[in-house]
Protein backbone atom coordinates (compact mmCIF):
# COMPACT_ATOMS: atom_id res chain seq x y z
CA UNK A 1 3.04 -26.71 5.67
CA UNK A 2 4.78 -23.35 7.33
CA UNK A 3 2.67 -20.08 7.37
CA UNK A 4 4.37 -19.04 4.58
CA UNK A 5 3.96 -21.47 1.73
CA UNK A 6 0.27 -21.36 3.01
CA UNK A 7 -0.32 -18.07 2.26
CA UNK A 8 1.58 -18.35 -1.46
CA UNK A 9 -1.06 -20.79 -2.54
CA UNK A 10 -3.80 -19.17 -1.06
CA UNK A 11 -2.14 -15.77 -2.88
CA UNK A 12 -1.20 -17.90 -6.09
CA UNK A 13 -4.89 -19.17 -6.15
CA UNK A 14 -7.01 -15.56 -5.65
CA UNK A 15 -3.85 -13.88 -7.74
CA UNK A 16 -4.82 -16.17 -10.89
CA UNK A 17 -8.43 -16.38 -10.63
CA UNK A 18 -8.40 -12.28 -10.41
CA UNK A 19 -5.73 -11.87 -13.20
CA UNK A 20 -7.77 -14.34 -15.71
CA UNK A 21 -10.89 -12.77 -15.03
CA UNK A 22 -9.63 -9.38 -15.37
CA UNK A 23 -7.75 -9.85 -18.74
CA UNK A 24 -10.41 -11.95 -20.40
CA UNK A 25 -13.04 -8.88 -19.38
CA UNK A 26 -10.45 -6.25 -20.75
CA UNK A 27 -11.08 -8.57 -24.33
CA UNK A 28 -14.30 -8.25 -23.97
CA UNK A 29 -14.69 -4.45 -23.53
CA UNK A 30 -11.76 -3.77 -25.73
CA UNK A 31 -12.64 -5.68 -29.01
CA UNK A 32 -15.82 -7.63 -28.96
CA UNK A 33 -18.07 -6.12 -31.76
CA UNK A 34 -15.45 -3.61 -32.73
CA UNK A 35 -13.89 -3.63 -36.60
CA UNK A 36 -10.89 -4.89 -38.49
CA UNK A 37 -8.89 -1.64 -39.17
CA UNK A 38 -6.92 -3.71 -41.58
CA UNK A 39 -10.14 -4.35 -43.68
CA UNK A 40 -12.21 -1.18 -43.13
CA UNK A 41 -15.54 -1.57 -42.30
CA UNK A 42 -15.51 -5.22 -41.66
CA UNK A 43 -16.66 -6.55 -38.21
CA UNK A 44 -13.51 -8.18 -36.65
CA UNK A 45 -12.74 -12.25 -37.55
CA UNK A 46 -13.43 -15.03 -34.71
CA UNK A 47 -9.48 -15.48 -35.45
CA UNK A 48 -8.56 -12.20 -34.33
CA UNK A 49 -11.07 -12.50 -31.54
CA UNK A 50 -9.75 -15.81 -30.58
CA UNK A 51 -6.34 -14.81 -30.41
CA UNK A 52 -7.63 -12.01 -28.47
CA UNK A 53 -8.45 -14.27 -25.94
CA UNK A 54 -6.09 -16.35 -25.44
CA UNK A 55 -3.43 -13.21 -25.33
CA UNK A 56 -5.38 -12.28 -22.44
CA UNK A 57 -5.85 -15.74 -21.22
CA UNK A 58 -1.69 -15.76 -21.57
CA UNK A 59 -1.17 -12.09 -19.93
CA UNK A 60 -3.75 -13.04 -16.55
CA UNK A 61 -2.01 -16.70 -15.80
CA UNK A 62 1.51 -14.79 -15.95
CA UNK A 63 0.47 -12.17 -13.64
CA UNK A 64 -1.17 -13.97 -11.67
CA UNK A 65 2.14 -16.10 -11.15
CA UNK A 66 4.37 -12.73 -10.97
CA UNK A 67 2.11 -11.18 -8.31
CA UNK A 68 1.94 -14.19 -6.00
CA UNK A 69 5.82 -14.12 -6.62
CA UNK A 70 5.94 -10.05 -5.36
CA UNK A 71 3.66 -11.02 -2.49
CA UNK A 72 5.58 -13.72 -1.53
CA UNK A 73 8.79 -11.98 -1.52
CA UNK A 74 7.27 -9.03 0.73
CA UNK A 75 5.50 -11.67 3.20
CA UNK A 76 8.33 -11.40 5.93
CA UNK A 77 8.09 -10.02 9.40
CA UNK A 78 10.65 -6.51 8.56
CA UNK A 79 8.37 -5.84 5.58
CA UNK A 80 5.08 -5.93 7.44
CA UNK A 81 6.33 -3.09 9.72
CA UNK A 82 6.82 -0.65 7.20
CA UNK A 83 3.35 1.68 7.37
CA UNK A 84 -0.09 0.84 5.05
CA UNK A 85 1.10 3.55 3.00
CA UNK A 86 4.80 2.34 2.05
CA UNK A 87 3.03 -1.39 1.51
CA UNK A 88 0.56 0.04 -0.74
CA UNK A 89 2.98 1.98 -2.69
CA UNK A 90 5.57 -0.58 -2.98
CA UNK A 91 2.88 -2.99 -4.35
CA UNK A 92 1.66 -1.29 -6.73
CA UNK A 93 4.58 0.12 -8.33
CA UNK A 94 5.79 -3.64 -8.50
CA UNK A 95 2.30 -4.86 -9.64
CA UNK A 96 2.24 -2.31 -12.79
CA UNK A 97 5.86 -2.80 -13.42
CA UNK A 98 5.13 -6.63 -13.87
CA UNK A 99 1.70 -6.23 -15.65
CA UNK A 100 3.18 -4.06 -17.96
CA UNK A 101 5.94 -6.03 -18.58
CA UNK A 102 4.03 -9.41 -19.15
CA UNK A 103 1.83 -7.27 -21.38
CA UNK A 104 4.44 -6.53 -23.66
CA UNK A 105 6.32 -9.59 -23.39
CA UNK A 106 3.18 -11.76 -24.54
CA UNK A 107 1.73 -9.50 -27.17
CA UNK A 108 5.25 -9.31 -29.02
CA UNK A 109 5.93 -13.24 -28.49
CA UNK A 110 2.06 -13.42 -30.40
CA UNK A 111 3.34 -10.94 -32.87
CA UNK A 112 6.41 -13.07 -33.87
CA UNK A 113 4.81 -16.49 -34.18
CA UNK A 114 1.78 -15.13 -35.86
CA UNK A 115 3.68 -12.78 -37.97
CA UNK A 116 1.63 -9.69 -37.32
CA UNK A 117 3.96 -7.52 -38.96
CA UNK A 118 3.16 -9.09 -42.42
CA UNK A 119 -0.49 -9.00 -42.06
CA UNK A 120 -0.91 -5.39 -41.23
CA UNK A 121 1.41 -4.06 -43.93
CA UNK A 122 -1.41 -3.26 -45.89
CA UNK A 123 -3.15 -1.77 -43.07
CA UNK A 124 -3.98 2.34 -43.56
CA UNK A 125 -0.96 3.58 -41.21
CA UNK A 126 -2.66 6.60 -39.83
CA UNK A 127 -6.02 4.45 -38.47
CA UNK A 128 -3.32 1.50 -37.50
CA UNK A 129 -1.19 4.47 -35.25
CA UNK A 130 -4.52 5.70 -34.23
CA UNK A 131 -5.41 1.94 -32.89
CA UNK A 132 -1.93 1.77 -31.23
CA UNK A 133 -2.45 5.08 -29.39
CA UNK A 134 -6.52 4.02 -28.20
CA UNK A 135 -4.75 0.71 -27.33
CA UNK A 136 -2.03 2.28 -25.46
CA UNK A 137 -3.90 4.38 -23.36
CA UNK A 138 -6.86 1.21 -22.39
CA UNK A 139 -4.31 -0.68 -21.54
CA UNK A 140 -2.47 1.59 -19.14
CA UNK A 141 -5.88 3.02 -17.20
CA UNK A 142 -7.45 -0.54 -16.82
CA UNK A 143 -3.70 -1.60 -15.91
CA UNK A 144 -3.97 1.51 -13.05
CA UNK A 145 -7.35 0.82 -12.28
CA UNK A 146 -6.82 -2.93 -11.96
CA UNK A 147 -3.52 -2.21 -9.68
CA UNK A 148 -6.11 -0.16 -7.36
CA UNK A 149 -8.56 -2.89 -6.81
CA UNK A 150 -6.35 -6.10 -6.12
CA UNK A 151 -4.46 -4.38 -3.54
CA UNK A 152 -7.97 -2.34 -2.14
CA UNK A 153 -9.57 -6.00 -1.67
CA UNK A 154 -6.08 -7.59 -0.81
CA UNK A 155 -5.97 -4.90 2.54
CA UNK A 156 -10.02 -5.03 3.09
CA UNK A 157 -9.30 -9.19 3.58
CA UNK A 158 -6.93 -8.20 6.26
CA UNK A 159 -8.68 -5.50 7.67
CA UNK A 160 -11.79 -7.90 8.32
CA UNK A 161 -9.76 -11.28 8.37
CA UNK A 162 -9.38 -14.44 6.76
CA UNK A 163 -12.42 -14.92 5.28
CA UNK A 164 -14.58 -12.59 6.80
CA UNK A 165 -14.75 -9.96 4.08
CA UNK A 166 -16.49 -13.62 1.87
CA UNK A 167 -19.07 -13.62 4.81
CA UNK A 168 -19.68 -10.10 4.47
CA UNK A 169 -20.32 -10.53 1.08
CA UNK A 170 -22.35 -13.50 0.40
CA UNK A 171 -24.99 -11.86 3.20
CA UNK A 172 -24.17 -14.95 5.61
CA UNK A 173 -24.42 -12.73 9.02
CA UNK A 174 -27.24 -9.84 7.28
CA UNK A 175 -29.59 -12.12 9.81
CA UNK A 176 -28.32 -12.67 13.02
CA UNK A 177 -27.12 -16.40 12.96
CA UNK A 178 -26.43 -18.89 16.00
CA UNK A 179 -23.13 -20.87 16.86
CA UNK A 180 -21.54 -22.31 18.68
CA UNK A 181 -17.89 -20.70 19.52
CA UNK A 182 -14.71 -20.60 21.83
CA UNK A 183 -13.68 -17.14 23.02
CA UNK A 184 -9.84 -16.59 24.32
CA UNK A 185 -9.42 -13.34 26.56
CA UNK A 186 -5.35 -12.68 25.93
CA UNK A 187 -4.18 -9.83 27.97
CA UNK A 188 -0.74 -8.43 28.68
CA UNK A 189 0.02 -8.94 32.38
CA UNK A 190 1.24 -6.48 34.45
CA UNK A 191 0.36 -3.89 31.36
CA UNK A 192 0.00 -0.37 34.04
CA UNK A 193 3.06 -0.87 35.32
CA UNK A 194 5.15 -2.10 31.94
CA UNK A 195 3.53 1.38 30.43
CA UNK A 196 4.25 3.34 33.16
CA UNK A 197 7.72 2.21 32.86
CA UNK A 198 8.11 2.70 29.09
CA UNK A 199 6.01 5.32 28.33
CA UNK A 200 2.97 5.31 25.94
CA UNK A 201 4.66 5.84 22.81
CA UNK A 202 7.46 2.96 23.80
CA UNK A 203 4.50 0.94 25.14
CA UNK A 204 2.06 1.27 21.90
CA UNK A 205 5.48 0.00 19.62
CA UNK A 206 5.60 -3.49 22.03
CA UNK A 207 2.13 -4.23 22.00
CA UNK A 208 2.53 -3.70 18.32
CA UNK A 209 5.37 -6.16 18.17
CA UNK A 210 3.55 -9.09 20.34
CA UNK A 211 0.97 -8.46 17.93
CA UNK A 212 3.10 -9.14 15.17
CA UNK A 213 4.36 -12.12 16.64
CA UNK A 214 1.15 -13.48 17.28
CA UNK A 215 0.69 -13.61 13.77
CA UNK A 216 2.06 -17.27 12.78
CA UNK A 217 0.42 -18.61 15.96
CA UNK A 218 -2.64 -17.41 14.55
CA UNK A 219 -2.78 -19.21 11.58
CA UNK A 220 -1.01 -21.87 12.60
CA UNK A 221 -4.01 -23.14 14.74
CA UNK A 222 -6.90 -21.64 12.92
CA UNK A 223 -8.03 -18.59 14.97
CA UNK A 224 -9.75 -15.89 14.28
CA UNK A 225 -9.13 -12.60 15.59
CA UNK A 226 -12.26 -10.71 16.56
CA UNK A 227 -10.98 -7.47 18.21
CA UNK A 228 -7.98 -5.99 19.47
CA UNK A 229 -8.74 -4.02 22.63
CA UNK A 230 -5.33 -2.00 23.40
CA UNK A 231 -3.38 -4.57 24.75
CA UNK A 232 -6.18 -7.17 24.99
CA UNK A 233 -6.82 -9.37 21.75
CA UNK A 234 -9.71 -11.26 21.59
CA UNK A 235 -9.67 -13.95 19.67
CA UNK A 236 -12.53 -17.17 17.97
CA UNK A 237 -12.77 -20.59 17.23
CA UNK A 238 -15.58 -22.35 15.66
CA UNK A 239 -16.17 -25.43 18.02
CA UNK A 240 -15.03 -28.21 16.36
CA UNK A 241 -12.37 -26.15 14.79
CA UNK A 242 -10.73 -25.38 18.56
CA UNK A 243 -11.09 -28.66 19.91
CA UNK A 244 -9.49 -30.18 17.24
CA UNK A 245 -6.05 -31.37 18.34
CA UNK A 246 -6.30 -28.94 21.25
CA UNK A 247 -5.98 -25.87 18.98
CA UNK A 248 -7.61 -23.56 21.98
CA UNK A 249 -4.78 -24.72 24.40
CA UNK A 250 -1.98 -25.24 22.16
CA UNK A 251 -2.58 -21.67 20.66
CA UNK A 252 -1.62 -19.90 23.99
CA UNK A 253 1.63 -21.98 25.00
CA UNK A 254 2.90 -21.74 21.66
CA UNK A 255 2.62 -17.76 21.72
CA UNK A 256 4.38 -17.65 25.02
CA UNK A 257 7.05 -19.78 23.51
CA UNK A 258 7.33 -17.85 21.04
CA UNK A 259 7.94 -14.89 23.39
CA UNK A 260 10.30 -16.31 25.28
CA UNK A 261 12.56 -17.39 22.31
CA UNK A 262 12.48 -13.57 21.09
CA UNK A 263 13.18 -12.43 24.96
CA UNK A 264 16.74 -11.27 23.70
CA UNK A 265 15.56 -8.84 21.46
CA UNK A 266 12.84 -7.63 23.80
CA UNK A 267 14.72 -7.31 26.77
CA UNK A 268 17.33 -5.46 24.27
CA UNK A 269 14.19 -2.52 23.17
CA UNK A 270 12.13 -2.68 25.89
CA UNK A 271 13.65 -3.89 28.75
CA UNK A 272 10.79 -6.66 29.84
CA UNK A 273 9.61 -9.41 28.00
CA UNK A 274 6.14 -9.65 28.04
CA UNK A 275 3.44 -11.99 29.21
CA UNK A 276 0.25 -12.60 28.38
CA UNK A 277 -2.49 -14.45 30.92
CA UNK A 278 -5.65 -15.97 28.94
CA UNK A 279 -9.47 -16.83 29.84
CA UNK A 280 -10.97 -19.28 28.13
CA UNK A 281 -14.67 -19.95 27.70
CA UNK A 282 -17.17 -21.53 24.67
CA UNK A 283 -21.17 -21.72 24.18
CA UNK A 284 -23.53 -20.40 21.80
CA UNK A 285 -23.44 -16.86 20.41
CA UNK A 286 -25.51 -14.67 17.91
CA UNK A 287 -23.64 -13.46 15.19
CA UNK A 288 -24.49 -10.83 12.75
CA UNK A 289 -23.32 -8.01 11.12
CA UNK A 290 -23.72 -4.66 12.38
CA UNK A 291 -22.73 -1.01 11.37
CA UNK A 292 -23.74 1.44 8.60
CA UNK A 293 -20.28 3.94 8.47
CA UNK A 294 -18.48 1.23 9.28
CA UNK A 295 -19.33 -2.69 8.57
CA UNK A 296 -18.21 -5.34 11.20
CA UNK A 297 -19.09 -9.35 12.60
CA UNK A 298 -20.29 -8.89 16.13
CA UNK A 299 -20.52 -11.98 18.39
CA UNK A 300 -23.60 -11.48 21.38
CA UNK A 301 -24.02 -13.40 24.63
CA UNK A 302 -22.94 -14.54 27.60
CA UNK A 303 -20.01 -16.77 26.57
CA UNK A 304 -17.83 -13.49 25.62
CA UNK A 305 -18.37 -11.60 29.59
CA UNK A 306 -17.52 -14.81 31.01
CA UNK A 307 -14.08 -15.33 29.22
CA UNK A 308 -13.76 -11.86 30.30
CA UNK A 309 -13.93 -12.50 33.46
CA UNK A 310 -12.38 -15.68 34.09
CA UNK A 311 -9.17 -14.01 32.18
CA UNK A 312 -9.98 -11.17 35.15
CA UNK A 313 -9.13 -13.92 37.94
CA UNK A 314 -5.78 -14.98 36.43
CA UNK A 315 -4.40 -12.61 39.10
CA UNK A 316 -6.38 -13.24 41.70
CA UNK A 317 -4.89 -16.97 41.48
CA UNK A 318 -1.32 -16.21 40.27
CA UNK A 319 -2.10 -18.15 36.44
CA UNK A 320 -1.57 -17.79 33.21
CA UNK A 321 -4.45 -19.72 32.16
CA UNK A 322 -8.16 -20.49 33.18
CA UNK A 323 -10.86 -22.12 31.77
CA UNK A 324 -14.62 -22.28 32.06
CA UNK A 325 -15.98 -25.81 33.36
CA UNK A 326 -18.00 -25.91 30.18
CA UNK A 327 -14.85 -26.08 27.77
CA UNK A 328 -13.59 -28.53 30.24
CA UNK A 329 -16.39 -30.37 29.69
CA UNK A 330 -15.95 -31.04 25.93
CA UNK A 331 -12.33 -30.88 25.48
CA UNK A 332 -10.58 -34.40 24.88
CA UNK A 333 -8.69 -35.41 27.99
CA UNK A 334 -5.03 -35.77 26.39
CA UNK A 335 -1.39 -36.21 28.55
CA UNK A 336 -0.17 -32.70 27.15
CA UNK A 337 -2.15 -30.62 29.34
CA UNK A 338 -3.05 -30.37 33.17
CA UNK A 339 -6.05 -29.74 33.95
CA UNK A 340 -6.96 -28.33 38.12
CA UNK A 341 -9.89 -27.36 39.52
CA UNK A 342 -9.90 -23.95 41.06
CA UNK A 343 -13.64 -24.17 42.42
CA UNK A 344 -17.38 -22.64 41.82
CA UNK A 345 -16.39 -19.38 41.61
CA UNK A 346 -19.61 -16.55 41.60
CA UNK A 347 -18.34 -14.06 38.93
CA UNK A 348 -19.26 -9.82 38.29
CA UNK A 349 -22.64 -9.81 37.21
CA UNK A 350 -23.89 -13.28 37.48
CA UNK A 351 -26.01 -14.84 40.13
CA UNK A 352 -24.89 -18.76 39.41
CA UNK A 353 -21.06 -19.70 40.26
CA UNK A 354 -18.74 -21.38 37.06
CA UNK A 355 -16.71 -23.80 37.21
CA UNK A 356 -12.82 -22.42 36.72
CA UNK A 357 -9.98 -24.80 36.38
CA UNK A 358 -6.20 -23.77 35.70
CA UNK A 359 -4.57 -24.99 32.26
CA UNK A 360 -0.84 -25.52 32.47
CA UNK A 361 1.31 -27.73 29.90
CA UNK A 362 3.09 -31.11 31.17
């Protein structure tokens, strides 16, 4: 399953769960306990109620389908590099357009089978207008205010991650927590003289687009981005999670590959295509959350300055990847990958040597 049709179900799934939710509280608020204005002073019937419900029940599973449907259509590589603000505003002008349109659509399909129109002719017309107005006017600022907060905790998910905002939320990392992680150091090579060359504003726009591009690679074998660094991206798999079927190794040949089949269009803007060298190193880590102002995951320890500075020797021995001895250790020997030792090297600020050995694909 491509990147694509994985994020439509994953969209389809929070985009229906939200919708339903929403529109069966907007019942609740709207016309639980309230009265019949067709038979004044009379609490309002469980029929009423119940069709109520499932109007709403109707109105959240079609918008939850429409959304997912506007979300998919936007998920492609020329929208994404519009700004935040022209995604935002797009979104939401689409999201009310459909809401209100689904809104209408259902309540006057539930007027014509039920025959609405015959029950309320006997309804006072002023306090029935009057209704229509209040109704009017809930619907619209719950439809704003609704608009605001899907697309708010849509752009907080990305702004912390897949998945991390959840963490956040259910408290996981409030207590520092220990586990066991790979770290990838990916740095553009040669970055000075490629922004010395181009200039910083030139520069900034194609670190932005290997950034982009990095994108399906992410997903595509499970990674989890921890920090971007200027051009340095730092990036975490759970152990099992990056061993499986190589996912740590695989990850970085793919992204080159990936660079090298768009080297057309970046020799065309920038005049280089770009390469990225990569350290590689995994242990145990303390994770917790940290900040006040601003809320973040923060991995601790000794794993994270080693990647560092194995990815600092790719240089030194002309590669484009290194590992620690310690991932060698526990990664599955397969035929895909060749593995060399580059010896006991002593690194910055440690007293013991580490094992480094040089990746390269067969």
């Amino acid at each position: 399953m491509n990147r694509r049709k994985r994020n439509f179900y994953r969209n389809l799934a929070f985009n229906l769960i939200f919708c339903v939710a929403a529109a069966l509280l907007f019942v609740v608020f709207r016309f639980f306990g309230t009265f019949d204005f067709e038979n004044k002073g009379m609490p309002i019937s469980s029929i009423h109620l119940m069709h109520a419900f499932l109007e709403g029940l109707a109105v959240g599973i079609l918008n939850g389908f429409v959304i997912s449907i506007i979300d998919l259509l936007v998920d492609t590589d020329k929208f994404k590099r519009h700004s935040f603000r022209y995604t935002i505003i797009f979104k939401s002008i689409a999201y009310c357009f459909s809401i209100a349109v689904s809104v209408v659509l259902i309540f006057g399909l539930n007027d014509l089978l039920m025959g609405r129109q015959e029950i309320t002719v006997n309804a006072d017309p002023e306090i029935g207008n009057q209704m229509t107005r209040m109704y009017i006017i809930a619907v619209s600022v719950y439809i704003i205010l609704l608009n605001i907060l899907i697309n708010l905790l849509k752009e907080a998910d990305k702004k912390f991650g897949p998945g991390i905002m959840l963490k956040l939320f259910s408290g996981r990392y409030y207590h520092p927590v220990i586990e066991d992680r790979i770290f990838m150091f990916l740095d553009l090579k040669a970055s000075t003289t490629i922004a010395e060359k181009l200039g910083h504003i030139k520069y900034s726009r194609l670190v932005q687009d290997c950034f982009y591009d990095i994108t399906d690679i992410v997903e595509k074998y499970k990674a989890e981005i921890y920090q971007y660094v200027g051009d340095e991206i730092v990036l975490s798999w759970e152990t099992p999670i990056g061993i499986e079927n190589e996912n740590c190794f695989r990850f970085y040949f793919d992204f080159s590959k990936k660079l090298e089949g768009r080297s057309e269009y970046y020799n065309k803007t920038y005049n280089v295509v770009p390469e990225f060298k990569a350290g590689i190193n995994c242990g145990t880590v303390t994770v917790c959350e940290i900040g006040e102002i601003k809320k973040d995951i923060a991995y601790h320890g000794d794993v994270l300055n080693t990647a560092s500075r194995i990815q600092g020797l790719c240089n030194t021995y002309n590669k484009q990847v290194l590992i620690s001895e310690m991932l060698n250790k526990i990664m599955p020997k397969e035929k895909y990958f060749n593995r060399e030792l580059i010896g006991e090297i002593t690194l910055k600020g440690k007293e013991k040597p580490v094992g480094v050995y040089s990746l390269e694909m067969i």
